[in-house]
PDB file of N, CA and C in Angstrom:
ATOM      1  N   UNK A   1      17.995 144.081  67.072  1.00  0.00           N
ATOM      2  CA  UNK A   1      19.070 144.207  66.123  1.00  0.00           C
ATOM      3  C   UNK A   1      18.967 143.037  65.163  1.00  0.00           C
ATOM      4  N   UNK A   2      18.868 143.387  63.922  1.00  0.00           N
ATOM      5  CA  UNK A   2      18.533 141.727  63.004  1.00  0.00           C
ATOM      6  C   UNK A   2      19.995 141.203  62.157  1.00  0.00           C
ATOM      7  N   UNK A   3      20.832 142.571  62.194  1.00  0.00           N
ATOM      8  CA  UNK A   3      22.364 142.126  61.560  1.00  0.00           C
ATOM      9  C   UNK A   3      23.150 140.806  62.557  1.00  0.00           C
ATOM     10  N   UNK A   4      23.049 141.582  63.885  1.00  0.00           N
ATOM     11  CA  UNK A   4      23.690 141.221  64.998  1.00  0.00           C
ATOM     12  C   UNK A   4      25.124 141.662  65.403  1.00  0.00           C
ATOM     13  N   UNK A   5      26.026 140.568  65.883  1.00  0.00           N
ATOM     14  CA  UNK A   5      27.068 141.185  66.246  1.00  0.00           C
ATOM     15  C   UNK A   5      28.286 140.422  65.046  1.00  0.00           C
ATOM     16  N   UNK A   6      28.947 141.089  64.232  1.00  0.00           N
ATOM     17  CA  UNK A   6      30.011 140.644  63.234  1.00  0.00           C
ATOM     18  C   UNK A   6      31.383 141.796  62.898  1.00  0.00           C
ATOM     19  N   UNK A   7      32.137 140.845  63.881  1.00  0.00           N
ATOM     20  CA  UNK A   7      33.329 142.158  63.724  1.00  0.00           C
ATOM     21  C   UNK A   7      33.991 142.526  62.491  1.00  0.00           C
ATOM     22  N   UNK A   8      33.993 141.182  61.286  1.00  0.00           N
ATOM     23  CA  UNK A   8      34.646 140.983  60.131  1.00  0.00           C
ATOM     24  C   UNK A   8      33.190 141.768  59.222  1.00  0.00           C
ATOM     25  N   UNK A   9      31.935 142.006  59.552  1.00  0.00           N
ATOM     26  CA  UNK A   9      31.098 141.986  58.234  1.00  0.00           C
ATOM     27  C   UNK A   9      31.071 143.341  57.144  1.00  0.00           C
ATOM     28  N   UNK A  10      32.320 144.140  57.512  1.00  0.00           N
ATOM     29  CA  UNK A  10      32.553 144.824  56.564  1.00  0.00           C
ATOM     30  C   UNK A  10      33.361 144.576  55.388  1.00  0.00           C
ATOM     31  N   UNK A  11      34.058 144.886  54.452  1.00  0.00           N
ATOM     32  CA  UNK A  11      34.417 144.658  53.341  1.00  0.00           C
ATOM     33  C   UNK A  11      35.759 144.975  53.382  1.00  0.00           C
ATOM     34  N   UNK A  12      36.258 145.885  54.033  1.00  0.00           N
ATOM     35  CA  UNK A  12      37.848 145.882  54.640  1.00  0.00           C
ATOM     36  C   UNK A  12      37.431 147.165  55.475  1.00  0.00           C
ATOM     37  N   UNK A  13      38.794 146.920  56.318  1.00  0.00           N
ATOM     38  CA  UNK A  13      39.095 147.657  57.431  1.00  0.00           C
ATOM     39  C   UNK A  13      39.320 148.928  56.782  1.00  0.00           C
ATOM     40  N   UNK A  14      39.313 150.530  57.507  1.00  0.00           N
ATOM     41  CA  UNK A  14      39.893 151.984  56.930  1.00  0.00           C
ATOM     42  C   UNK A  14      39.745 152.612  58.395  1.00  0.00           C
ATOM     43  N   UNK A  15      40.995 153.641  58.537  1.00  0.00           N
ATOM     44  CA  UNK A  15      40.650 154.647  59.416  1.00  0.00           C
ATOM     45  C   UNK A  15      39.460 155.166  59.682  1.00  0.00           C
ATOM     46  N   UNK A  16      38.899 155.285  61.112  1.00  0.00           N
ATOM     47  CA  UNK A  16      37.430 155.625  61.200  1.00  0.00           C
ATOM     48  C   UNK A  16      37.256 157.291  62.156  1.00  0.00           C
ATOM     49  N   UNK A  17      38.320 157.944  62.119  1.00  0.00           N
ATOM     50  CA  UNK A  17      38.641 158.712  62.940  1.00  0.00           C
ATOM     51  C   UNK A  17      37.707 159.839  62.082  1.00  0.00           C
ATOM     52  N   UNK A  18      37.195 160.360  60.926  1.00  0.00           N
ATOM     53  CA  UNK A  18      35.864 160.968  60.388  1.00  0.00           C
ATOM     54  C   UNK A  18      34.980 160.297  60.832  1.00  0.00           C
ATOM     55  N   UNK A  19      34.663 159.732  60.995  1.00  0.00           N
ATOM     56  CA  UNK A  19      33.439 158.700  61.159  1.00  0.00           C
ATOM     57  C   UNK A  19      32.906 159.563  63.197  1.00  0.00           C
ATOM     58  N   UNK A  20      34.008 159.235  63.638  1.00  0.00           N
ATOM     59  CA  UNK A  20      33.761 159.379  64.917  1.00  0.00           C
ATOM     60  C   UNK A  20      33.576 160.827  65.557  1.00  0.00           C
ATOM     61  N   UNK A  21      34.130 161.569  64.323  1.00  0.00           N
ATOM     62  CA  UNK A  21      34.249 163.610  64.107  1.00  0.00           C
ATOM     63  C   UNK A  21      33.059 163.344  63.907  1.00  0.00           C
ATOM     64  N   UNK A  22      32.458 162.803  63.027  1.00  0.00           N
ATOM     65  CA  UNK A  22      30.828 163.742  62.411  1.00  0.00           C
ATOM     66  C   UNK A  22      29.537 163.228  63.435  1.00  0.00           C
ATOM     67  N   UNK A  23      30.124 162.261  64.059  1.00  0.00           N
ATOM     68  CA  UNK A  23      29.423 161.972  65.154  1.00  0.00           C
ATOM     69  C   UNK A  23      28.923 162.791  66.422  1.00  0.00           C
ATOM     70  N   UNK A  24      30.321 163.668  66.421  1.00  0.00           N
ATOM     71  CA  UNK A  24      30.330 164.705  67.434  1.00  0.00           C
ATOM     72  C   UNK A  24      30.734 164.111  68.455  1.00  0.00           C
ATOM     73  N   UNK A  25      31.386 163.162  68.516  1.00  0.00           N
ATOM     74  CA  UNK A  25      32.103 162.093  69.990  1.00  0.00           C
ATOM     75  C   UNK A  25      33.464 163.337  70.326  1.00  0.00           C
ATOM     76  N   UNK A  26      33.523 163.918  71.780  1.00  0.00           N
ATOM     77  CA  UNK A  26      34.219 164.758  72.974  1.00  0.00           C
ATOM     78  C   UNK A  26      34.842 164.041  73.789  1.00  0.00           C
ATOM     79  N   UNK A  27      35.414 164.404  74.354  1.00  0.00           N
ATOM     80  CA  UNK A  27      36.142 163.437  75.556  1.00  0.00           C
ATOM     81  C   UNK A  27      37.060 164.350  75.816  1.00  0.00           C
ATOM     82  N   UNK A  28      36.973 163.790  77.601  1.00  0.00           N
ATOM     83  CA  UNK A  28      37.475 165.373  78.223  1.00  0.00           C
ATOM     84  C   UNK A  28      39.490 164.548  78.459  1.00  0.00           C
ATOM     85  N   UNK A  29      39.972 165.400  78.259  1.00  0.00           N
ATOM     86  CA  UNK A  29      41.767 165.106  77.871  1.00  0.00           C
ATOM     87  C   UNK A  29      42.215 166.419  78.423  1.00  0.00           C
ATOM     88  N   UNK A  30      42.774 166.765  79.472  1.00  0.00           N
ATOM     89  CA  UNK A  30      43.523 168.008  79.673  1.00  0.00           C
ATOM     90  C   UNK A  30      44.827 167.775  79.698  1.00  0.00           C
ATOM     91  N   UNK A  31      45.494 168.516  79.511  1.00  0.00           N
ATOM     92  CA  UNK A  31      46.993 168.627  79.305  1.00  0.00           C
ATOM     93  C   UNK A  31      47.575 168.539  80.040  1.00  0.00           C
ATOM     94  N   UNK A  32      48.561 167.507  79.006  1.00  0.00           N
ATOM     95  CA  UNK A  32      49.823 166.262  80.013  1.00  0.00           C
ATOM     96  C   UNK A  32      49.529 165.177  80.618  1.00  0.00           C
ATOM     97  N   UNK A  33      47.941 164.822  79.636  1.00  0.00           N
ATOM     98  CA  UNK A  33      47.671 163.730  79.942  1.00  0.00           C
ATOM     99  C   UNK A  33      47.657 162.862  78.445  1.00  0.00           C
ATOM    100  N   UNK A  34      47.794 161.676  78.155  1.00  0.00           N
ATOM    101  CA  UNK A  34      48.115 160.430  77.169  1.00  0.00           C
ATOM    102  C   UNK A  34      47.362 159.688  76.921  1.00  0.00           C
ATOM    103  N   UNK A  35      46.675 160.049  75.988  1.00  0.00           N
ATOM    104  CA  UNK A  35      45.525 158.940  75.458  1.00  0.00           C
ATOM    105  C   UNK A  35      46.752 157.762  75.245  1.00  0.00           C
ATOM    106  N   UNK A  36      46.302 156.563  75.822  1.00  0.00           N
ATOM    107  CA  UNK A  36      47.035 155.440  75.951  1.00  0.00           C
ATOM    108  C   UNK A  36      46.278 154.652  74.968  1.00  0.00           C
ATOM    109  N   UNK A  37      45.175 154.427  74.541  1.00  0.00           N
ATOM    110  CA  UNK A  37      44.380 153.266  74.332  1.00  0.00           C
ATOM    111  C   UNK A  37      42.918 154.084  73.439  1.00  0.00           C
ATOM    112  N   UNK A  38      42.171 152.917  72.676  1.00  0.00           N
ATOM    113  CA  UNK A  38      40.883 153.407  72.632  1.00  0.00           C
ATOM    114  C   UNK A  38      40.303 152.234  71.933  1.00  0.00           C
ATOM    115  N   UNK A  39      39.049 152.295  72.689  1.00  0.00           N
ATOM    116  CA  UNK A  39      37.825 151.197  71.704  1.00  0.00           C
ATOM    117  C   UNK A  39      36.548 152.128  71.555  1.00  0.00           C
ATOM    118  N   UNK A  40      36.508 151.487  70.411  1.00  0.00           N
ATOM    119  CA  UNK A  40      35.232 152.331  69.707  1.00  0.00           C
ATOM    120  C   UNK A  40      34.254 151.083  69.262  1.00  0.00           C
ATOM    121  N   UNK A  41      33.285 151.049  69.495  1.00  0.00           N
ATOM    122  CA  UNK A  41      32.015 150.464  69.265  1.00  0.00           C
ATOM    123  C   UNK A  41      31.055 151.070  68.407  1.00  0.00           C
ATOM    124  N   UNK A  42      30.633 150.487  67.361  1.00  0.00           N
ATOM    125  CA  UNK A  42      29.935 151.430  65.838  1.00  0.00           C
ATOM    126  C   UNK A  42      28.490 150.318  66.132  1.00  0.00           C
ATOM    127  N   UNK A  43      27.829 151.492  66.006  1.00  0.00           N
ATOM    128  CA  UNK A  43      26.220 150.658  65.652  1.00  0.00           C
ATOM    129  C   UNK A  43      26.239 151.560  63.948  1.00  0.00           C
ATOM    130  N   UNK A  44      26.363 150.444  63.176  1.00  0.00           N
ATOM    131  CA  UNK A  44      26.344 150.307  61.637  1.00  0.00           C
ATOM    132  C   UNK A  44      25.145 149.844  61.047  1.00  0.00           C
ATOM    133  N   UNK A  45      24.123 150.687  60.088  1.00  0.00           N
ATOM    134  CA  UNK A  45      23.367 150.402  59.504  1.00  0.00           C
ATOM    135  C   UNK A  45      23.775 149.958  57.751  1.00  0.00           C
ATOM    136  N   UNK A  46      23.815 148.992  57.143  1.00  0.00           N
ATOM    137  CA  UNK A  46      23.885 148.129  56.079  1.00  0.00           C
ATOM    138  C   UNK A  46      23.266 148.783  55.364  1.00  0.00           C
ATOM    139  N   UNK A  47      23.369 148.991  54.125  1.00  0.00           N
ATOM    140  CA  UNK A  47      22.734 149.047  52.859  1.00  0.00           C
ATOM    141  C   UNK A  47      21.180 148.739  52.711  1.00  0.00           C
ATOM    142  N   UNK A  48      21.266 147.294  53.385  1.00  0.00           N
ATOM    143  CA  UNK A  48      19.555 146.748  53.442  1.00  0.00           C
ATOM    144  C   UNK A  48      18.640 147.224  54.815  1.00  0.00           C
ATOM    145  N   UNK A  49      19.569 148.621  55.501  1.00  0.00           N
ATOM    146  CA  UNK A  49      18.765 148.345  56.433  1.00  0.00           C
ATOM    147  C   UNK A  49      18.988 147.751  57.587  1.00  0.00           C
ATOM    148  N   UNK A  50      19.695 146.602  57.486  1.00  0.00           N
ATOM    149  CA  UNK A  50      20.137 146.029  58.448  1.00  0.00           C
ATOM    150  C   UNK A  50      21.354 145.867  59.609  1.00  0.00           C
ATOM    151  N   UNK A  51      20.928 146.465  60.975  1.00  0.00           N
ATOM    152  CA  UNK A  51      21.506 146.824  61.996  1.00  0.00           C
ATOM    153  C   UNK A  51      22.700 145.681  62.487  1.00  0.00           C
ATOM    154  N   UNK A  52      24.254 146.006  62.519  1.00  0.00           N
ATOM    155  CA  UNK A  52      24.948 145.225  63.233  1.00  0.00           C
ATOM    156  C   UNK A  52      25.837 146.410  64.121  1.00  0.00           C
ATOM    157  N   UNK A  53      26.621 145.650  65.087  1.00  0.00           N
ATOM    158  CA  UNK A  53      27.737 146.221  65.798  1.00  0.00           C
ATOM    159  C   UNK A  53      28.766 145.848  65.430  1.00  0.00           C
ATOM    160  N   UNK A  54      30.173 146.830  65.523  1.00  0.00           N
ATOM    161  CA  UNK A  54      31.739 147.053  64.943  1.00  0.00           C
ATOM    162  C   UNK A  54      31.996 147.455  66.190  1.00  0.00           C
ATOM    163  N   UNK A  55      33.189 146.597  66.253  1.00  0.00           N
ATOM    164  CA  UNK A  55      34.296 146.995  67.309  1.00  0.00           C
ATOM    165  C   UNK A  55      35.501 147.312  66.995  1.00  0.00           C
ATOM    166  N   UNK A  56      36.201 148.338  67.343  1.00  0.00           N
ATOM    167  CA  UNK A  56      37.688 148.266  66.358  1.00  0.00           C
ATOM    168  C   UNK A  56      38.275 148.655  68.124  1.00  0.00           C
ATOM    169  N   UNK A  57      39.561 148.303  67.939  1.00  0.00           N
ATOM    170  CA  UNK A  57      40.996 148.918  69.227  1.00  0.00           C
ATOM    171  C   UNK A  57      42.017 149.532  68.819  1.00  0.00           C
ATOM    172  N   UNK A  58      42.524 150.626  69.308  1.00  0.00           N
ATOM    173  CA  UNK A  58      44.028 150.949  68.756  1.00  0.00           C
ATOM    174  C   UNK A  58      44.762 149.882  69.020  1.00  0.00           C
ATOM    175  N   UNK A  59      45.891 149.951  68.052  1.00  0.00           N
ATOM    176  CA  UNK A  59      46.916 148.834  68.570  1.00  0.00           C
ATOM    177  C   UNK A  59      47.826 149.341  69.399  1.00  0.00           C
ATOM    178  N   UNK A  60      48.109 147.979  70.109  1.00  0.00           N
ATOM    179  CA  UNK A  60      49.213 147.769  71.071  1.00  0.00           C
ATOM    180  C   UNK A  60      47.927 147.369  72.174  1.00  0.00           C
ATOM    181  N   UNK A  61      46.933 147.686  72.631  1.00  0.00           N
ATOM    182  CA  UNK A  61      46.080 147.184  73.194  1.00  0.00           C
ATOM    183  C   UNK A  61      46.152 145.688  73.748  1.00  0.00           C
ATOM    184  N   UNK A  62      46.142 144.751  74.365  1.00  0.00           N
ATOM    185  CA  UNK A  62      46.504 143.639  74.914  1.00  0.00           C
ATOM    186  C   UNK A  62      44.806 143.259  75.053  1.00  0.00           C
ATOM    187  N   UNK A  63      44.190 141.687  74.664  1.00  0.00           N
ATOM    188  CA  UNK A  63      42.768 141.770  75.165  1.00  0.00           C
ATOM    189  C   UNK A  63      42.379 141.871  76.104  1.00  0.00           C
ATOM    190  N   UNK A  64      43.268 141.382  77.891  1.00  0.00           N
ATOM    191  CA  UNK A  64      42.921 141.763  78.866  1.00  0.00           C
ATOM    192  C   UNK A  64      42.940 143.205  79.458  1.00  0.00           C
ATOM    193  N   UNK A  65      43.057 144.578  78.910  1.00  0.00           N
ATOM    194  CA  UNK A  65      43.022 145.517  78.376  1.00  0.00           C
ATOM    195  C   UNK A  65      42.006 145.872  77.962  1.00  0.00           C
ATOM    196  N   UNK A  66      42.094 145.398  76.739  1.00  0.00           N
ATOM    197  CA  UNK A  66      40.490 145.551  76.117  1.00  0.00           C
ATOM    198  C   UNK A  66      39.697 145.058  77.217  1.00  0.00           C
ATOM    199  N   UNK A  67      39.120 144.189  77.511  1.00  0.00           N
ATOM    200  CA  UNK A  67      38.145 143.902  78.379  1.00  0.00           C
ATOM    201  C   UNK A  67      38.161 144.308  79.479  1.00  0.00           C
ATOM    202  N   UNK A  68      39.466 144.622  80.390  1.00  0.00           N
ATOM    203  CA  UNK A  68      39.061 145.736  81.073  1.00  0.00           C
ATOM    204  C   UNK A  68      38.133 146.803  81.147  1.00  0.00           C
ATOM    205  N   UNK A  69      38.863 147.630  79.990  1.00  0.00           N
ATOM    206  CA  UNK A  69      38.083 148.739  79.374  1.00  0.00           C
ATOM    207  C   UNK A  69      36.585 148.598  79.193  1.00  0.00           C
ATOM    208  N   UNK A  70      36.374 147.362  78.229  1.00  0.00           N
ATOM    209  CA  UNK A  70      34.781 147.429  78.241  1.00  0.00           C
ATOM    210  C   UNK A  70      34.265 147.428  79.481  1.00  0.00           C
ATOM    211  N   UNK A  71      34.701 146.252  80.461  1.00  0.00           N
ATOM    212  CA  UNK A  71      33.686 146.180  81.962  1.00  0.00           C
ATOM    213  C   UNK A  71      33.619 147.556  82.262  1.00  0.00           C
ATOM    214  N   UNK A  72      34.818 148.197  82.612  1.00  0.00           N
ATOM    215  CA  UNK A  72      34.925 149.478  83.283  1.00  0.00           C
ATOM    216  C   UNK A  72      33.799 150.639  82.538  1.00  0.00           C
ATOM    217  N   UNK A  73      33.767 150.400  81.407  1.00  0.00           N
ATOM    218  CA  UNK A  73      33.113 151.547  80.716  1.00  0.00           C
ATOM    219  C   UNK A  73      31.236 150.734  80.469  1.00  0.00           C
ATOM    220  N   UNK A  74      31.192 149.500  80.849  1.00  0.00           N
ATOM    221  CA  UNK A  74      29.960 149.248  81.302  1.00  0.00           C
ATOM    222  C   UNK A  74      29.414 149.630  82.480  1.00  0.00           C
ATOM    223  N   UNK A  75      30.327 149.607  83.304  1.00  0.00           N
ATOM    224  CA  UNK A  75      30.132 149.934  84.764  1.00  0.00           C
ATOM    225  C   UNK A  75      29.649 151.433  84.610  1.00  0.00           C
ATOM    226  N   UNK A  76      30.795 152.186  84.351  1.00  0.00           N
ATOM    227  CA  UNK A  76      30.181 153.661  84.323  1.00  0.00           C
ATOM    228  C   UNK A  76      29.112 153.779  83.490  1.00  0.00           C
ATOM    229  N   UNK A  77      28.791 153.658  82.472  1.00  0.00           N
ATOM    230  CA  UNK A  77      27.160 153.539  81.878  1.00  0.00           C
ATOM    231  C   UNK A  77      26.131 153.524  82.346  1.00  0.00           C
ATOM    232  N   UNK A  78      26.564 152.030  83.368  1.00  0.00           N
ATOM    233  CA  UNK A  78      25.364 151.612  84.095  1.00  0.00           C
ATOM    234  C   UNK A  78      24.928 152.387  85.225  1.00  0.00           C
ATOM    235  N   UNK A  79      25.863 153.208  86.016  1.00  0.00           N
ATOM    236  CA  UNK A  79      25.426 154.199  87.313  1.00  0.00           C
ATOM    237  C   UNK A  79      24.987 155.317  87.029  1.00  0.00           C
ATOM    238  N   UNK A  80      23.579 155.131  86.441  1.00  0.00           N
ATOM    239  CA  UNK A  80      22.911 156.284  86.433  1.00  0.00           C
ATOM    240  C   UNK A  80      22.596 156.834  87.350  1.00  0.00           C
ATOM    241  N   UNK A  81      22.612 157.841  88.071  1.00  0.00           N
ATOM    242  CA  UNK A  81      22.157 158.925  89.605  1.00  0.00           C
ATOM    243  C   UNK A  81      20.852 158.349  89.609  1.00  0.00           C
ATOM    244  N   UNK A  82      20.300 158.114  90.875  1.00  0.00           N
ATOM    245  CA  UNK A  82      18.877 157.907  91.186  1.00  0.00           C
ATOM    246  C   UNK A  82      18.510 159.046  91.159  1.00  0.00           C
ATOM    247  N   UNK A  83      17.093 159.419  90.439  1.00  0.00           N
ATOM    248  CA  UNK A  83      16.784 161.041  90.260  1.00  0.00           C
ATOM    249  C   UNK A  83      15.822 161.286  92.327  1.00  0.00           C
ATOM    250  N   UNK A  84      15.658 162.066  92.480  1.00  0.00           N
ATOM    251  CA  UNK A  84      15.207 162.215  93.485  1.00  0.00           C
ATOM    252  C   UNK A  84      14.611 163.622  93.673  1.00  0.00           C
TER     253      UNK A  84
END
């Protein structure tokens, strides 16, 4: 990655909720249940080419919260099934 990691290196903040539609991002929600929370992590390519990461949170989010969330959602990432 040669941008790196810069949460500010955009030019201002905007709703990213298209952004995350054309992506084709699902998530399974059945009914009578409450999206409480969300972090979204953007791998953003620059104008020049150059690769950084964006993090945005809904608000009301608390950072120990947030970081919850990330470990937890590292964790599940990381347990890939041993193929066998």
């Amino acid at each position: 990655m040669s941008g790196g990691w810069d949460e500010n290196a955009g030019t201002e903040t905007r709703p990213i909720g298209d952004v995350v539609d054309s992506l084709g991002i699902r998530a399974t929600v059945d009914d009578g249940e409450l999206v409480a929370g969300a972090i979204v992590i953007l791998k953003v390519i620059d104008k020049d080419g150059a690769t950084r990461l964006s993090l945005a949170h809904s608000e009301g989010l608390c950072w120990i919260e947030r970081c919850g969330m990330l470990r937890v959602a590292e964790r599940l990432e990381s347990d890939v099934p041993s193929e066998q």
